[in-house]
Every structure is written in structure tokens, then in C-alpha cells.
PDB file of N, CA and C in Angstrom:
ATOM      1  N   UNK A   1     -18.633  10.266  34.400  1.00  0.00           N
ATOM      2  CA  UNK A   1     -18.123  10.125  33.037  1.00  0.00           C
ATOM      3  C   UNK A   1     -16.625  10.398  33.040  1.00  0.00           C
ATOM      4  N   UNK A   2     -15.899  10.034  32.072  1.00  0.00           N
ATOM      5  CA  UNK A   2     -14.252  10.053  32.036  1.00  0.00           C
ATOM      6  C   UNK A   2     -14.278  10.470  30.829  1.00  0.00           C
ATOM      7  N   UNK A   3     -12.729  11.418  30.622  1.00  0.00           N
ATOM      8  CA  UNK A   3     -12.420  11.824  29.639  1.00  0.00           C
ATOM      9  C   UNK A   3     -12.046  10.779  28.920  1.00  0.00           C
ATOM     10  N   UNK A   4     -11.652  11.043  27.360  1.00  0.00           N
ATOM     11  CA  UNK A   4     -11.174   9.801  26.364  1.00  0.00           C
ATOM     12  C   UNK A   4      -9.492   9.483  26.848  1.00  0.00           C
ATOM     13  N   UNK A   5      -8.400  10.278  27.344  1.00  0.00           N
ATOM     14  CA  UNK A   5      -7.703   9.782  28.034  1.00  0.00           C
ATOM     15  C   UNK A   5      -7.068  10.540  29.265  1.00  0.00           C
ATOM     16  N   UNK A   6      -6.645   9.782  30.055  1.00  0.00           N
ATOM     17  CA  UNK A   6      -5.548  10.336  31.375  1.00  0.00           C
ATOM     18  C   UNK A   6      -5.206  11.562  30.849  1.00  0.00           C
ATOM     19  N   UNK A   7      -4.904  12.252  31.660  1.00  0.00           N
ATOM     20  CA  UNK A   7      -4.094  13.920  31.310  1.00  0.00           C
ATOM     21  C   UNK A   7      -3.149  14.238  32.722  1.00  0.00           C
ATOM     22  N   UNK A   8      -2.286  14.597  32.464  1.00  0.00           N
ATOM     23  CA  UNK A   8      -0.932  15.335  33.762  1.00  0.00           C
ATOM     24  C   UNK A   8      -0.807  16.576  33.158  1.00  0.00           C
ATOM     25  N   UNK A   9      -0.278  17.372  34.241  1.00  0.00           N
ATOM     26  CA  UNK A   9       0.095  18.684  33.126  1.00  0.00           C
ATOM     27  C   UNK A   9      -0.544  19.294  32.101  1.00  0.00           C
ATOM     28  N   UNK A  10      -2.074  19.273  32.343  1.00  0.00           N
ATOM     29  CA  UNK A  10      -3.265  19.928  31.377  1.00  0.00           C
ATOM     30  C   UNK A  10      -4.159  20.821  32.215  1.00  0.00           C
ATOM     31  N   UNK A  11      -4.481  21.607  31.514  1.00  0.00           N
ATOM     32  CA  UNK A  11      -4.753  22.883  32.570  1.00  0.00           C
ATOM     33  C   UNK A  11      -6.725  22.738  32.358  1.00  0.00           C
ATOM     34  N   UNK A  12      -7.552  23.480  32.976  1.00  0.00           N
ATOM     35  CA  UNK A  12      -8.881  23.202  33.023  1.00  0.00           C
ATOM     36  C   UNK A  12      -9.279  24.605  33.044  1.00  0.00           C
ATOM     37  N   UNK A  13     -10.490  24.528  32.745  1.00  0.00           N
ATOM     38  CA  UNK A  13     -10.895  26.277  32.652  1.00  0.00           C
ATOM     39  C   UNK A  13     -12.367  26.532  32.537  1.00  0.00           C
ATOM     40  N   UNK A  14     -12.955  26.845  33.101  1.00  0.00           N
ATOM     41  CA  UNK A  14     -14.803  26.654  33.515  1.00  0.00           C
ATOM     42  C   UNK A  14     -14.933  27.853  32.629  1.00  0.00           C
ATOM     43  N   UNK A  15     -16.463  27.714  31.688  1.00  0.00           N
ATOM     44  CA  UNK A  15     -16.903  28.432  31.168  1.00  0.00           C
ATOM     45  C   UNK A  15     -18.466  28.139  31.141  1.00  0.00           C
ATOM     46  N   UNK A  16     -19.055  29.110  32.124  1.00  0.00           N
ATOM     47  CA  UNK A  16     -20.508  28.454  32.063  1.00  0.00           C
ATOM     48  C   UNK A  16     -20.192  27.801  32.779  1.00  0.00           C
ATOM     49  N   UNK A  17     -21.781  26.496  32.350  1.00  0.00           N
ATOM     50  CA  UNK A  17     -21.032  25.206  33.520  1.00  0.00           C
ATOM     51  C   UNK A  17     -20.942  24.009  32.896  1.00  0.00           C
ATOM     52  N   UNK A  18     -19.532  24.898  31.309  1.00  0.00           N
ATOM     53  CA  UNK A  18     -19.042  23.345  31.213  1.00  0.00           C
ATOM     54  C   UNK A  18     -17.338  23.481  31.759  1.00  0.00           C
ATOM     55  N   UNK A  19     -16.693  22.326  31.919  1.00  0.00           N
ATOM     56  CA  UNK A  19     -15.349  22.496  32.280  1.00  0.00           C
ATOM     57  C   UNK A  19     -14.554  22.381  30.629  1.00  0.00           C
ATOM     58  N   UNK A  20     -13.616  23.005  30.242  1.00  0.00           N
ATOM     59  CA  UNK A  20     -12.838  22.674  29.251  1.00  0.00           C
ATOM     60  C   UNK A  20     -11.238  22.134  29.860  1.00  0.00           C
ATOM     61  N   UNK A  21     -10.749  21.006  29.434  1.00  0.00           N
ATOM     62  CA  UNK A  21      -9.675  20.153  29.559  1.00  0.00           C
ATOM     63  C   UNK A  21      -8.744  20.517  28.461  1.00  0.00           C
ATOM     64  N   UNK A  22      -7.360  21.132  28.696  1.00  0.00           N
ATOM     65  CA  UNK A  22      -6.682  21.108  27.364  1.00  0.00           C
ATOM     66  C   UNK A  22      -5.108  20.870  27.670  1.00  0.00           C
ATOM     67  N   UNK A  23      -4.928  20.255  26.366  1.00  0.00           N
ATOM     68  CA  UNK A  23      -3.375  19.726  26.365  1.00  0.00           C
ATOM     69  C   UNK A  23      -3.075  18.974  27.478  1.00  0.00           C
ATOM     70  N   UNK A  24      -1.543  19.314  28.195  1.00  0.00           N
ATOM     71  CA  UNK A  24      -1.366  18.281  29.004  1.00  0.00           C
ATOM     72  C   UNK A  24      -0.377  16.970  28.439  1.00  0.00           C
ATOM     73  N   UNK A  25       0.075  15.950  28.818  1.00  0.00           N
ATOM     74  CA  UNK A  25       0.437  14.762  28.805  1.00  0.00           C
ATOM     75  C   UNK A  25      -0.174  13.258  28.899  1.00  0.00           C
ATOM     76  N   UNK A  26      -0.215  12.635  28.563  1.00  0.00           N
ATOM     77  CA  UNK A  26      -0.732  10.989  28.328  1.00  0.00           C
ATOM     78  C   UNK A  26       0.580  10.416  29.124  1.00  0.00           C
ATOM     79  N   UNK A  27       0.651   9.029  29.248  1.00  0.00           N
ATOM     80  CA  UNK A  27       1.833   8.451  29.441  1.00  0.00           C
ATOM     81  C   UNK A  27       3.167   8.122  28.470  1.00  0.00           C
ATOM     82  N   UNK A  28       2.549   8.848  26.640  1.00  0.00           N
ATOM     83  CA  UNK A  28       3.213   8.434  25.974  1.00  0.00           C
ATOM     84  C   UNK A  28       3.879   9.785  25.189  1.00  0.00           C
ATOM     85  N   UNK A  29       2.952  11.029  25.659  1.00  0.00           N
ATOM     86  CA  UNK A  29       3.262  12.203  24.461  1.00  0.00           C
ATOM     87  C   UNK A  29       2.897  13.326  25.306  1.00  0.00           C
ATOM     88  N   UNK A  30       2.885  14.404  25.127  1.00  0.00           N
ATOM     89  CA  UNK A  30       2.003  15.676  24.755  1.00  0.00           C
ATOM     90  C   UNK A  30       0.806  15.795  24.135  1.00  0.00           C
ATOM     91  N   UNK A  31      -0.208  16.327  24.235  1.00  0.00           N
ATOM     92  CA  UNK A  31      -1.073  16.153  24.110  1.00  0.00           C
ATOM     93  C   UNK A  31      -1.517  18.039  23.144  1.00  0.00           C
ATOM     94  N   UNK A  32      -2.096  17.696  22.096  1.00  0.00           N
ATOM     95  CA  UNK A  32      -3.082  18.794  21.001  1.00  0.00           C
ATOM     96  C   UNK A  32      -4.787  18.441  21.262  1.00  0.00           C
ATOM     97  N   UNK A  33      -4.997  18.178  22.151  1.00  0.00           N
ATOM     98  CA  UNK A  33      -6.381  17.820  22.270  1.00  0.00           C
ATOM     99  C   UNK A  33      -6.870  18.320  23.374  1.00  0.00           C
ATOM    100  N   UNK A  34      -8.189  19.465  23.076  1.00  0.00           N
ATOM    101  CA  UNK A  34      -9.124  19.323  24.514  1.00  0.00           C
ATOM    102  C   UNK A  34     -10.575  18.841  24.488  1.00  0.00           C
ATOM    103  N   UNK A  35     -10.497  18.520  25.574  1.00  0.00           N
ATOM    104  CA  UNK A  35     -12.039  18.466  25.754  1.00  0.00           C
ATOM    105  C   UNK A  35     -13.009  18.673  26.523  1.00  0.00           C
ATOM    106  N   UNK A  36     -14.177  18.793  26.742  1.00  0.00           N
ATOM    107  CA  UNK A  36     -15.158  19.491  27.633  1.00  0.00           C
ATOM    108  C   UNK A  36     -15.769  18.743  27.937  1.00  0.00           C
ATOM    109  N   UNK A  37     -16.256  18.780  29.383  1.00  0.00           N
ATOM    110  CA  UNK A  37     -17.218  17.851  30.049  1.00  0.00           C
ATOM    111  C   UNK A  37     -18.760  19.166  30.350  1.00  0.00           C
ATOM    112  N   UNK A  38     -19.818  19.069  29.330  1.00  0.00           N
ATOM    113  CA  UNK A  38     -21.357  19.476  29.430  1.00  0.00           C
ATOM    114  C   UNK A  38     -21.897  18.967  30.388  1.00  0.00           C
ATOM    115  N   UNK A  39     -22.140  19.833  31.139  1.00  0.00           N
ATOM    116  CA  UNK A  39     -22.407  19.230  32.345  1.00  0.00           C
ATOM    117  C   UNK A  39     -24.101  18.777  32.197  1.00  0.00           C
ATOM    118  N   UNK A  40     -24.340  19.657  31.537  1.00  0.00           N
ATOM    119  CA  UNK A  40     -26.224  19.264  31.545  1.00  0.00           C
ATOM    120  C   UNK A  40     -26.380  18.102  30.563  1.00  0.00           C
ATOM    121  N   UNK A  41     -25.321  17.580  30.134  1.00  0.00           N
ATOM    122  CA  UNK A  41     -25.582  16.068  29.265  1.00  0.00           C
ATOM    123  C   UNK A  41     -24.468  15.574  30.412  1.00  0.00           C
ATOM    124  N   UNK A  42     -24.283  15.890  31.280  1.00  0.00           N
ATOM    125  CA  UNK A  42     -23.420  14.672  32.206  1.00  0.00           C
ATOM    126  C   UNK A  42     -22.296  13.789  31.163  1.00  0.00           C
ATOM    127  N   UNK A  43     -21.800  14.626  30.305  1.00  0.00           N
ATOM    128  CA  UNK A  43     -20.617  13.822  29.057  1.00  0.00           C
ATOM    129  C   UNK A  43     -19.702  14.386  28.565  1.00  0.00           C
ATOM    130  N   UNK A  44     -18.372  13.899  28.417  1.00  0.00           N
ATOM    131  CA  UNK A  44     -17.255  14.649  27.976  1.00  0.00           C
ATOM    132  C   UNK A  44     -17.798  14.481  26.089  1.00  0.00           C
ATOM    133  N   UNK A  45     -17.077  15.663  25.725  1.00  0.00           N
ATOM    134  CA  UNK A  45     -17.114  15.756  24.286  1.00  0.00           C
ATOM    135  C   UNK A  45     -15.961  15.923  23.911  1.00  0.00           C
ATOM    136  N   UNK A  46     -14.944  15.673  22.667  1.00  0.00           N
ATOM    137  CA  UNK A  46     -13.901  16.483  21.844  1.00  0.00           C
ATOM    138  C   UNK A  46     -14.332  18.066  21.555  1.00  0.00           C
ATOM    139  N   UNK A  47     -12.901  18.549  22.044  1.00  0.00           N
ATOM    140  CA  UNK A  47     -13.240  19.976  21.069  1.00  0.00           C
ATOM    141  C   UNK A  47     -12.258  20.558  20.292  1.00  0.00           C
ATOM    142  N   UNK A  48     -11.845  21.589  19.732  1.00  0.00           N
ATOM    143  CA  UNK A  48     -11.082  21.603  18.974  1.00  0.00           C
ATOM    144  C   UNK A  48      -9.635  21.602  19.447  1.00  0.00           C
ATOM    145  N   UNK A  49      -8.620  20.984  18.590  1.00  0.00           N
ATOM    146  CA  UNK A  49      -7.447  21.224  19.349  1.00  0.00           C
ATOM    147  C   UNK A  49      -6.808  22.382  19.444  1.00  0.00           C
ATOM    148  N   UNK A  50      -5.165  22.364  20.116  1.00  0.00           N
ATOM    149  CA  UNK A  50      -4.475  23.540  20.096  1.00  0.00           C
ATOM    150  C   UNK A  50      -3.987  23.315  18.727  1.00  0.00           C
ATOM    151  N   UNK A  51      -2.883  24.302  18.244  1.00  0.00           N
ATOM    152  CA  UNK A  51      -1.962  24.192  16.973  1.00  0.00           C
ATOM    153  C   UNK A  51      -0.603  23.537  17.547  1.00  0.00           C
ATOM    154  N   UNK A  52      -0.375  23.643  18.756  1.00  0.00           N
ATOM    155  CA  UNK A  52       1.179  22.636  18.977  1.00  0.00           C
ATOM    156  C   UNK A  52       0.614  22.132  20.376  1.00  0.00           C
ATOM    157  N   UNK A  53       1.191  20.957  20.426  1.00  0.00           N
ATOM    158  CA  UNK A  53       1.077  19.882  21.866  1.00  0.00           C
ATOM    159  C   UNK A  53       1.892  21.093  22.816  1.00  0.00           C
ATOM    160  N   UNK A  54       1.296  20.459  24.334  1.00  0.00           N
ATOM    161  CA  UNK A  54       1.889  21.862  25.149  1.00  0.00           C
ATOM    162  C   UNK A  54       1.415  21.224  26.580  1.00  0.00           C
ATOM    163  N   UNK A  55       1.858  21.500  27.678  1.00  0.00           N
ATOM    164  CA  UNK A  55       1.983  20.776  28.454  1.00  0.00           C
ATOM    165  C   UNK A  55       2.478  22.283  30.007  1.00  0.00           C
ATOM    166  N   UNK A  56       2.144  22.288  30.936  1.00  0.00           N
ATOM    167  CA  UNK A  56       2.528  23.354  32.030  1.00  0.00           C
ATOM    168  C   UNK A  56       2.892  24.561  31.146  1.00  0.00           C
ATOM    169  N   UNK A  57       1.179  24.979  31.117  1.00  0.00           N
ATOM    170  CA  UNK A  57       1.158  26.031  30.508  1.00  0.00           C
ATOM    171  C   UNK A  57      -0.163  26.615  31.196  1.00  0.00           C
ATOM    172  N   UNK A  58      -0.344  28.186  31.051  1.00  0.00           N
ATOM    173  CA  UNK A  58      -1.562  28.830  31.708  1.00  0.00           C
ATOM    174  C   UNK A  58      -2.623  29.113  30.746  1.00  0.00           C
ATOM    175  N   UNK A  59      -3.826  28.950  31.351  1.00  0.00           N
ATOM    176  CA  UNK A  59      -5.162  29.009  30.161  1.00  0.00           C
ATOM    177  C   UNK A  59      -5.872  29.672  31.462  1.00  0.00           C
ATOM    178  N   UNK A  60      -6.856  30.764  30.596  1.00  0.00           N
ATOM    179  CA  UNK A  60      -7.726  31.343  31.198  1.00  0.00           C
ATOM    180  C   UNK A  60      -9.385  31.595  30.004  1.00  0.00           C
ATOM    181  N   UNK A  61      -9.776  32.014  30.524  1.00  0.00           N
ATOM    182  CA  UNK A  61     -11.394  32.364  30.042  1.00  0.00           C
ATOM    183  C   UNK A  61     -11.307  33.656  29.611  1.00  0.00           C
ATOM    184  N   UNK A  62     -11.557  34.057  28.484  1.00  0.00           N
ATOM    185  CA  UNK A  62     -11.322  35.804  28.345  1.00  0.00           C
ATOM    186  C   UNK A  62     -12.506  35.894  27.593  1.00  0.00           C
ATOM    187  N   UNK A  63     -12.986  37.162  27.391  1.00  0.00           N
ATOM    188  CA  UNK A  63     -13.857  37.488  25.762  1.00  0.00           C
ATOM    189  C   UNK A  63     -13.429  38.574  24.741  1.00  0.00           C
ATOM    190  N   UNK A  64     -13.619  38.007  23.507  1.00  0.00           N
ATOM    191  CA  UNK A  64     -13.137  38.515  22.301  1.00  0.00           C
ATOM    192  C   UNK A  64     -14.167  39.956  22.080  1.00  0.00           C
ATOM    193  N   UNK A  65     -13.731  40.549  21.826  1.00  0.00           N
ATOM    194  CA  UNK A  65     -14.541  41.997  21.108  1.00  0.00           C
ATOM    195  C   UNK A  65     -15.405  41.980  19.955  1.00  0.00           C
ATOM    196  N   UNK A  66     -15.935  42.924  19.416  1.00  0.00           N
ATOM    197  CA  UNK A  66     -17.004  42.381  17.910  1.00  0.00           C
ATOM    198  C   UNK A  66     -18.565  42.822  18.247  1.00  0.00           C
ATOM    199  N   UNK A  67     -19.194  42.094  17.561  1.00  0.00           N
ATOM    200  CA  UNK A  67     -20.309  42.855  17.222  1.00  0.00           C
ATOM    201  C   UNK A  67     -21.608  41.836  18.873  1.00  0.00           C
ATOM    202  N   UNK A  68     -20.651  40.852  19.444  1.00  0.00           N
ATOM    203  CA  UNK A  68     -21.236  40.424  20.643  1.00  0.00           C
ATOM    204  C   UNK A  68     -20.372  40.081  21.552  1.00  0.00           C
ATOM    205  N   UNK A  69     -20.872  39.425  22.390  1.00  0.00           N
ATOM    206  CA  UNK A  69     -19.790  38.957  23.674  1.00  0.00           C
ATOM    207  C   UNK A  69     -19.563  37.412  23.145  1.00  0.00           C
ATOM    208  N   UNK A  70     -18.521  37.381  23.172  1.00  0.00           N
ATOM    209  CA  UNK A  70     -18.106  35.637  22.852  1.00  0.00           C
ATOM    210  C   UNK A  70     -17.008  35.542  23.634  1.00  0.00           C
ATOM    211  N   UNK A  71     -17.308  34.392  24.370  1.00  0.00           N
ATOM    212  CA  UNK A  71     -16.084  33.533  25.382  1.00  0.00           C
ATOM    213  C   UNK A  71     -14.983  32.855  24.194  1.00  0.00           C
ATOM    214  N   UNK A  72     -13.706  33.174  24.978  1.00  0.00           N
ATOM    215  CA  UNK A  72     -12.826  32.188  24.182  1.00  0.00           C
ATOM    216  C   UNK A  72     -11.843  31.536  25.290  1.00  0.00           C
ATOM    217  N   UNK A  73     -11.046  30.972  25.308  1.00  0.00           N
ATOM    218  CA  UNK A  73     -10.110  30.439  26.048  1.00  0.00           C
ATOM    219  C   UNK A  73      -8.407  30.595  25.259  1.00  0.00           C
ATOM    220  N   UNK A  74      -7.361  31.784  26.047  1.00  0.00           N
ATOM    221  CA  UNK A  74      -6.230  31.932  25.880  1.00  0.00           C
ATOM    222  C   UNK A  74      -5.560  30.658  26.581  1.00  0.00           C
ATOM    223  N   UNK A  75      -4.331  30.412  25.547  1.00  0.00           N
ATOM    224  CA  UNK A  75      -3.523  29.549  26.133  1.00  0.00           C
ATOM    225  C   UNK A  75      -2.422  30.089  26.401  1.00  0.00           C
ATOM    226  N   UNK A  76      -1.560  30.163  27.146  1.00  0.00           N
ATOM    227  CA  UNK A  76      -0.267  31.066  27.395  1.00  0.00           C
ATOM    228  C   UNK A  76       1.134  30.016  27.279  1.00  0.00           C
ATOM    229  N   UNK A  77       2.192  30.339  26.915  1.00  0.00           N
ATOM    230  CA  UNK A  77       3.560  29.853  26.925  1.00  0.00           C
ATOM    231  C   UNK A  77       3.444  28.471  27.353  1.00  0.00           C
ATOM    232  N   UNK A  78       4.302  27.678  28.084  1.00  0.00           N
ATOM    233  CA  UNK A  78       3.954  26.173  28.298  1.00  0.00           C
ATOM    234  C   UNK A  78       5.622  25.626  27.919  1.00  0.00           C
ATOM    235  N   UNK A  79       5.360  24.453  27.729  1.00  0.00           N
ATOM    236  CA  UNK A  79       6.435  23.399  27.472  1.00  0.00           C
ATOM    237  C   UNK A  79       5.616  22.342  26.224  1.00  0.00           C
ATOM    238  N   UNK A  80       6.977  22.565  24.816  1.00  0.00           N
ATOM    239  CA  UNK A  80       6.735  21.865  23.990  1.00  0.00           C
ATOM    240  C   UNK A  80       7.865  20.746  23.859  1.00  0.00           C
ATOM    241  N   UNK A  81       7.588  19.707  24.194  1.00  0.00           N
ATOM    242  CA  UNK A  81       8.709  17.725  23.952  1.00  0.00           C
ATOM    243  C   UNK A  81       9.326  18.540  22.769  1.00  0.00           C
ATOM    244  N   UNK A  82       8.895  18.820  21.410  1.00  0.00           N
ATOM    245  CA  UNK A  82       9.122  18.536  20.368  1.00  0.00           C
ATOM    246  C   UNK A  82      10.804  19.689  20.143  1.00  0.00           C
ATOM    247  N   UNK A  83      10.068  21.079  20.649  1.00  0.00           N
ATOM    248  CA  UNK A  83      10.766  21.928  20.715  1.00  0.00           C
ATOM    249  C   UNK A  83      12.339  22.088  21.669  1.00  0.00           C
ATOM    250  N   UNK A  84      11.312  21.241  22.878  1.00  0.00           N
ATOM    251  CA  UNK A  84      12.568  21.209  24.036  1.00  0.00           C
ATOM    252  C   UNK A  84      12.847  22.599  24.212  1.00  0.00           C
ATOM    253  N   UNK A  85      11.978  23.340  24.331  1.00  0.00           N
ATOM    254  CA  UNK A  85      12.043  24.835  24.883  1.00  0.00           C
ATOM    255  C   UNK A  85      10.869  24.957  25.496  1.00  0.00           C
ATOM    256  N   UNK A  86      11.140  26.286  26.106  1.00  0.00           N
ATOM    257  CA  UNK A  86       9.637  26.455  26.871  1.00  0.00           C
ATOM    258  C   UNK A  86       9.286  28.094  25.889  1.00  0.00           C
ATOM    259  N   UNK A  87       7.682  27.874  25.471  1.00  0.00           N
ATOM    260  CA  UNK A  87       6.856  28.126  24.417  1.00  0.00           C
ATOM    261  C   UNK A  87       6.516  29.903  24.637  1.00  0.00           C
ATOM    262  N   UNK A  88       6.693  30.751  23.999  1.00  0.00           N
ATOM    263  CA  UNK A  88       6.453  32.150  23.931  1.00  0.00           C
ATOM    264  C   UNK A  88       5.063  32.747  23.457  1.00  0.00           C
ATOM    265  N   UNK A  89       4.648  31.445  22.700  1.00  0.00           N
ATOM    266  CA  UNK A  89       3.285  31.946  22.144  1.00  0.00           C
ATOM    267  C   UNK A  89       1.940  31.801  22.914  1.00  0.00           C
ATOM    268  N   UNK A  90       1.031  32.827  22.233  1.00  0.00           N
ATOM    269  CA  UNK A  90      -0.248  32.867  23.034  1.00  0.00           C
ATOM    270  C   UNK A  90      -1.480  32.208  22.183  1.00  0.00           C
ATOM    271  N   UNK A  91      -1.935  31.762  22.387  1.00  0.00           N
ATOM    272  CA  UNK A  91      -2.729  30.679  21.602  1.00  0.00           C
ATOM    273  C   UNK A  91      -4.188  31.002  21.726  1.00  0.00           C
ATOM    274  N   UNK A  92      -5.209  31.597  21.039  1.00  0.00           N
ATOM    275  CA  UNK A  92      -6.539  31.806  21.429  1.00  0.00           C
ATOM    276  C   UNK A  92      -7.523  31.312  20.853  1.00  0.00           C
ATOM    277  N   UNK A  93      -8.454  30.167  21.642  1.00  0.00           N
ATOM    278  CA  UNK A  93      -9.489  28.937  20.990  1.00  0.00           C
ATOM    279  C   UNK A  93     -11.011  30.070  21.174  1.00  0.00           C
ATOM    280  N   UNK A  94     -11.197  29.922  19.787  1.00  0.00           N
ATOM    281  CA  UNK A  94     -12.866  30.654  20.169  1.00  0.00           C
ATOM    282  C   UNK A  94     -13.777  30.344  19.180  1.00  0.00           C
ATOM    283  N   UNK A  95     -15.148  29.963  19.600  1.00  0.00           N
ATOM    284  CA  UNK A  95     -16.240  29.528  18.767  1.00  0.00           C
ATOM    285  C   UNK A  95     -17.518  30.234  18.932  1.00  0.00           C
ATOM    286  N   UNK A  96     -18.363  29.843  18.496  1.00  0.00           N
ATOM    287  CA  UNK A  96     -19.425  30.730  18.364  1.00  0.00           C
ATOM    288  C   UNK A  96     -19.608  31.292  19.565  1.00  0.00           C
ATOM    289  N   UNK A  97     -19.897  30.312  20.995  1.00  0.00           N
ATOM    290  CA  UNK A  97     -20.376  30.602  22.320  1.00  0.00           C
ATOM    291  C   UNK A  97     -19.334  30.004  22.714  1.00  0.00           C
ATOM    292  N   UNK A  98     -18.585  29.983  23.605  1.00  0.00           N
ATOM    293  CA  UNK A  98     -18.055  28.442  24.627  1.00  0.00           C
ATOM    294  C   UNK A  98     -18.784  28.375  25.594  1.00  0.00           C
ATOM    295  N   UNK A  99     -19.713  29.382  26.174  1.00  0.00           N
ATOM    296  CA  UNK A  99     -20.687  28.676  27.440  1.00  0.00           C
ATOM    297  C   UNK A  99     -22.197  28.162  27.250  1.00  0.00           C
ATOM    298  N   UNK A 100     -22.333  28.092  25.568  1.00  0.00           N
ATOM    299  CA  UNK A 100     -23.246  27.294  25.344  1.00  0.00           C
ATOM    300  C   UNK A 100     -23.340  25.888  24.562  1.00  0.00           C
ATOM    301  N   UNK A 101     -23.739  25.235  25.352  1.00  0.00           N
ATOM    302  CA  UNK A 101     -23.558  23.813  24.797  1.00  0.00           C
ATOM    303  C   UNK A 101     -23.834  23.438  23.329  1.00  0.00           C
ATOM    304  N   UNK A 102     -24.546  24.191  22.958  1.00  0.00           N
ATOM    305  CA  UNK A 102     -24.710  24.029  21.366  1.00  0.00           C
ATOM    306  C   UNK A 102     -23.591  24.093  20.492  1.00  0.00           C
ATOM    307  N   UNK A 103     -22.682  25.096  21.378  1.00  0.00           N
ATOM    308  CA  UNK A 103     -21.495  25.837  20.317  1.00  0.00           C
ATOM    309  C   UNK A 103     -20.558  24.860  20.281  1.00  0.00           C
ATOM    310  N   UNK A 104     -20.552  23.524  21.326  1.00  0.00           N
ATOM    311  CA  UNK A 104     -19.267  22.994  21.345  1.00  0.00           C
ATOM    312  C   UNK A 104     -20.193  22.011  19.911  1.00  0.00           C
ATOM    313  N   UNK A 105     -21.093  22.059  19.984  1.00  0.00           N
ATOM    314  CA  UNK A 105     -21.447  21.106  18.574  1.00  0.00           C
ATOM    315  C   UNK A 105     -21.208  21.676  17.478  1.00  0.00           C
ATOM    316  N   UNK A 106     -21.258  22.658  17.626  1.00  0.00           N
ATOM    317  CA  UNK A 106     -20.413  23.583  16.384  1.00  0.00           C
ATOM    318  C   UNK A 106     -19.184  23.767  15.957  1.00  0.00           C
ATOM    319  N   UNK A 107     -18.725  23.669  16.832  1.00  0.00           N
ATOM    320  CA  UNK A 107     -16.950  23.809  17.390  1.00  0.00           C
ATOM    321  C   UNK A 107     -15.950  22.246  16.311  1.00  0.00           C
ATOM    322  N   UNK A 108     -17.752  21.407  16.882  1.00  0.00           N
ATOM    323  CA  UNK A 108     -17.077  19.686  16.366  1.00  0.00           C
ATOM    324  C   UNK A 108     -17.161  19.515  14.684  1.00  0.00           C
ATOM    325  N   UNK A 109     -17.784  20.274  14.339  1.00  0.00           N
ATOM    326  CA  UNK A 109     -18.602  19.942  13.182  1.00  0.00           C
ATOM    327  C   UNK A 109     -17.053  20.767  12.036  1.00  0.00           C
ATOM    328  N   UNK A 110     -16.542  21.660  12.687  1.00  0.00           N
ATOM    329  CA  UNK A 110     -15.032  22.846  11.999  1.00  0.00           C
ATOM    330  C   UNK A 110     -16.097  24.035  11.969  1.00  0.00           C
ATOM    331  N   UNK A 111     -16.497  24.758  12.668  1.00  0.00           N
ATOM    332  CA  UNK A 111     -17.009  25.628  12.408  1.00  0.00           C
ATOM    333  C   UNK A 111     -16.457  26.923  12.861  1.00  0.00           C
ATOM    334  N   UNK A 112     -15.535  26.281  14.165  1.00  0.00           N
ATOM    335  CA  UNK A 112     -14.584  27.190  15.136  1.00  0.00           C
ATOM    336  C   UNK A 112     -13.971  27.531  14.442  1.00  0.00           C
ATOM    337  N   UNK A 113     -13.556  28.966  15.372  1.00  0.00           N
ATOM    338  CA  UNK A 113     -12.083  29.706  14.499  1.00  0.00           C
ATOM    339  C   UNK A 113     -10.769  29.012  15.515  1.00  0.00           C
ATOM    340  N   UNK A 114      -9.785  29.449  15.110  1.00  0.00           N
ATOM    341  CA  UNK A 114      -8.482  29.339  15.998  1.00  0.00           C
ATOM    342  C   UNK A 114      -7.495  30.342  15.277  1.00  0.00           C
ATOM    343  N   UNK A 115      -7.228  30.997  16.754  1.00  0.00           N
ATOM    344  CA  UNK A 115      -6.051  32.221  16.060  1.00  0.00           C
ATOM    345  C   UNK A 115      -4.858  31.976  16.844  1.00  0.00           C
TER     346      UNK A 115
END
């Protein structure tokens, strides 16, 4: 299966055993979009985006605190076209689960947070 487009400069980040794809470059832009390839449906899905396009930047797998364990994915500093600087902010994507496949259907539907 293939993602919906090409990516350069987009970082990847395993959670469970799906892969998450984020940001990055196209041939035409920067890229606000990730997406995940479920591996037990063998299919990429959309998931939610970042808040600014971003491109050679570091993402890792962390978990948020609270009343359970929930996976989220930090995005770290990077390179923004728009800004023409390189990016200070920390960016953190989190939804119900990220290592359960259900959650990215949740994630699609706006159910995710983003801080």
C-alpha cells in the first residue's frame, strides 16, 4: 500500500504496530499532514494534522499522564518555508490510544486533542 503522497524530510514513528508518517515535503510545499499505515488492515489512513507545515524536524513516541496510559507523538523544532526560520516549538499529537487501531478512527472522525 502507498501513502496518499511522496514525502522527503518527514519523520516516522512506530507505535504499536502501526507506523505514523508526519509532515515532511511533497515536490511542491511542506507538508501539515500525517498519516499511518495499520498494519493489521495492510492500509494507510489520514490522521490528524500538525498546526504548522514542518519539515527536518524530530518526533518521538512519548505518554501523556492522567487517569491512564495514552501514547502521543511529540514533534520537536524543524524547518518552517513559510517562516524561513528554523522552528522552537514543541508540538504534541494525542488521541484516545495511538497504538490502537480503533483510535486512529477516532482521531478521523475530530475526536483528537492537539496541544
Amino acid at each position: 500500500a502507498n501513502m496518499s503522497s511522496g514525502r522527503e524530510e518527514a519523520k516516522a514513528v512506530a507505535v504499536g504496530d502501526m507506523i505514523f508518517v508526519l509532515g515532511g515535503c511533497d515536490n511542491k510545499r511542506q507538508l501539515f499532514s500525517c498519516e499511518v499505515f495499520v498494519s493489521a488492515r495492510k492500509e494507510w489512513r489520514m490522521w490528524m494534522s500538525m498546526s504548522k507545515s514542518r519539515s527536518s524536524f524530530a518526533a518521538c513516541r512519548c505518554e501523556r499522564g492522567g487517569g491512564g496510559r495514552r501514547e502521543a507523538i511529540a514533534i520537536i523544532g524543524g524547518f518552517n518555508d513559510r517562516s524561513a526560520a528554523s522552528m522552537k516549538e514543541v508540538e504534541v499529537l494525542h488521541g484516545p490510544r495511538c497504538s490502537e487501531a480503533g483510535g486512529v478512527e477516532e482521531r478521523e472522525q475530530g475526536r483528537g486533542r492537539r496541544t
